[in-house]
Protein backbone atom coordinates (compact mmCIF):
# COMPACT_ATOMS: atom_id res chain seq x y z
CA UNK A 1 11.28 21.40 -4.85
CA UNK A 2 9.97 18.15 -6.36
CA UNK A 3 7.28 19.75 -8.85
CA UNK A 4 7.17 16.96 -11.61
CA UNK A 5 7.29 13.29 -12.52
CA UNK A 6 10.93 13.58 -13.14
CA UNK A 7 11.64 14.75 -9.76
CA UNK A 8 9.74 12.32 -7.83
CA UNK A 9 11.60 9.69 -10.20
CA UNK A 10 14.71 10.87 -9.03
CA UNK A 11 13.78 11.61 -5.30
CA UNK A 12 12.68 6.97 -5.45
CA UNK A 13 16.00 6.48 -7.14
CA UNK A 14 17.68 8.54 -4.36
CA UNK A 15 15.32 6.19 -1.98
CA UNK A 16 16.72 3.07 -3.76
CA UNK A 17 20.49 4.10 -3.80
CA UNK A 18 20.20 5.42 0.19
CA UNK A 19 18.43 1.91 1.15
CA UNK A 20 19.92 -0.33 -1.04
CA UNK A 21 23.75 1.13 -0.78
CA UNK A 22 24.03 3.27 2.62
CA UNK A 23 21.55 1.63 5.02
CA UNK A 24 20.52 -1.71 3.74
CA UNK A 25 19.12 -2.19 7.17
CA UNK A 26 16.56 0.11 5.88
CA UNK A 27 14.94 -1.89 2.96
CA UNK A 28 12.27 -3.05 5.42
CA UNK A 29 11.28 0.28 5.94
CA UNK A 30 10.57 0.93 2.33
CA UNK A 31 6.80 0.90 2.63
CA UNK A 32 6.65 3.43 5.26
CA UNK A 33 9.51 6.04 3.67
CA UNK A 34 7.04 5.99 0.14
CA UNK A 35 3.76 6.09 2.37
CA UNK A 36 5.30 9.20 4.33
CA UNK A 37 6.21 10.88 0.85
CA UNK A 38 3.11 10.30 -0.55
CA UNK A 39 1.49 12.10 2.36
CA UNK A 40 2.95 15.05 2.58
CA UNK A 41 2.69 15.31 -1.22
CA UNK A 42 6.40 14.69 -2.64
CA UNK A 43 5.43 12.04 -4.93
CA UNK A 44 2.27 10.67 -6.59
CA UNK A 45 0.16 7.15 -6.97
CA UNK A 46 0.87 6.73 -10.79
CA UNK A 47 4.81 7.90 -10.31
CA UNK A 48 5.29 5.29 -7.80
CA UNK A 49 3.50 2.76 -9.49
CA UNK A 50 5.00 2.97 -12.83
CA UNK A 51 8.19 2.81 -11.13
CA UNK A 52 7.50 0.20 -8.71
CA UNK A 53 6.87 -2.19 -11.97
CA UNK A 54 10.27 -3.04 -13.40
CA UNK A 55 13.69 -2.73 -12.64
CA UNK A 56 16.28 -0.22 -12.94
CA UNK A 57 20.05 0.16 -13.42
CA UNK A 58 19.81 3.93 -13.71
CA UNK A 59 20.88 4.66 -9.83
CA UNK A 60 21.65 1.38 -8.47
CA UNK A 61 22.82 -2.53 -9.90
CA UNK A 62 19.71 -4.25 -10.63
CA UNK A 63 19.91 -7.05 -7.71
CA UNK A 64 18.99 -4.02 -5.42
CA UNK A 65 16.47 -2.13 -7.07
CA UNK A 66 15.07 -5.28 -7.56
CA UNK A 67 15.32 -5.97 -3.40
CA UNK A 68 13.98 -2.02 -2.86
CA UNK A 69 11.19 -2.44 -5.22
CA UNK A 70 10.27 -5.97 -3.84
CA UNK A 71 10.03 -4.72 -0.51
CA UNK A 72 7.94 -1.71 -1.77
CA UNK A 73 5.17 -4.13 -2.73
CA UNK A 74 3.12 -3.63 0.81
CA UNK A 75 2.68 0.05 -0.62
CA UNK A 76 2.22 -0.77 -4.27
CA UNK A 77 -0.84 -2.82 -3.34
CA UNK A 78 -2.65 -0.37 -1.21
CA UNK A 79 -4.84 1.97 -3.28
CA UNK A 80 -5.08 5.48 -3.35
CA UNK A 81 -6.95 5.38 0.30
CA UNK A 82 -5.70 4.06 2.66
CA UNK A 83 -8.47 5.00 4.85
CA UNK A 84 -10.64 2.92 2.67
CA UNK A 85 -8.90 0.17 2.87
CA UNK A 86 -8.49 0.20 6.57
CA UNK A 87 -12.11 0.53 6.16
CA UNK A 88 -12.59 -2.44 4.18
CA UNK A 89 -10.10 -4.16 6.26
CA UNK A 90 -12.03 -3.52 9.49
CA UNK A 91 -15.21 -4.50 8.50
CA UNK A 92 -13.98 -8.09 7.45
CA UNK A 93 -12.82 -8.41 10.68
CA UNK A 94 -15.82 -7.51 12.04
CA UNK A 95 -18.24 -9.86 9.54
CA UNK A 96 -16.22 -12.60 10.27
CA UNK A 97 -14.93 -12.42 14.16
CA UNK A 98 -18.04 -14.25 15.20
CA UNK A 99 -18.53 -17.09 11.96
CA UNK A 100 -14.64 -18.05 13.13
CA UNK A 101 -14.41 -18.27 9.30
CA UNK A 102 -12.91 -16.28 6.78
CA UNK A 103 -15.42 -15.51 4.19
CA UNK A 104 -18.30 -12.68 5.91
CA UNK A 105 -21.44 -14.16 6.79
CA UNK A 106 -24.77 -13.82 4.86
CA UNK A 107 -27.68 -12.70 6.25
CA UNK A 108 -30.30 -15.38 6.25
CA UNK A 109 -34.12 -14.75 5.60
CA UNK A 110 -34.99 -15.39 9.23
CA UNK A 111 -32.55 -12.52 10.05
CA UNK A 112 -34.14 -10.46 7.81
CA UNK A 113 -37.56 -10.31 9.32
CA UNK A 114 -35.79 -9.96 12.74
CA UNK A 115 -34.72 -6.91 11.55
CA UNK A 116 -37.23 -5.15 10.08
CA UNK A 117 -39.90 -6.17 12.54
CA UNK A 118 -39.58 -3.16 14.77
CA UNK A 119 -39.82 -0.85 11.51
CA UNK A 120 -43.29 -2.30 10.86
């Protein structure tokens, strides 16, 4: 049972040795093994961040924990919501589908008072 920070440190060193030894086909995958443990509760935001900012020799040679943490990056960067950020990321999408550009649109002053002329 993984019940404290030292566990969950050991359970991403296991990750590291299995994907950077056994299955190196695997290191691809990296983001999606941590996002499934972090789902069903086997490791935490902070754990995984701490140890997703240096490099270790404890379970494997640095070169691959280096590679296994590297590729862990896509996981690193989302915060502790994913649903938010799909959130966020959906909206740009939506703001800016229509500009073409990349930055969301404003809402002019003649907009505006389109708007809030059937509330009057």
């Amino acid at each position: 049972m993984i019940t404290s920070e030292k566990h969950q440190k050991a359970l991403l060193g296991g990750v590291e040795r299995f994907v950077g030894f056994s299955h190196p086909d695997l290191v691809s995958a990296v983001p999606k093994i941590l996002m499934a443990f972090y789902q069903v509760d086997l490791i935490e935001e902070e754990v995984v961040k701490q140890w997703g900012t240096h490099v270790s020799k404890k379970y494997v040679d640095k070169d691959t924990s280096k590679k296994v943490r590297k590729a862990s990056e896509p996981f690193l960067k989302v915060s502790i919501c994913p649903f938010l950020a799909l959130l966020l990321s959906i909206a740009k999408t939506w703001s800016c589908e229509s500009s073409g550009s990349t930055r969301p649109r404003m809402m002019t002053p003649k907009r505006r008072s389109k708007m809030s002329e059937p509330f009057q």
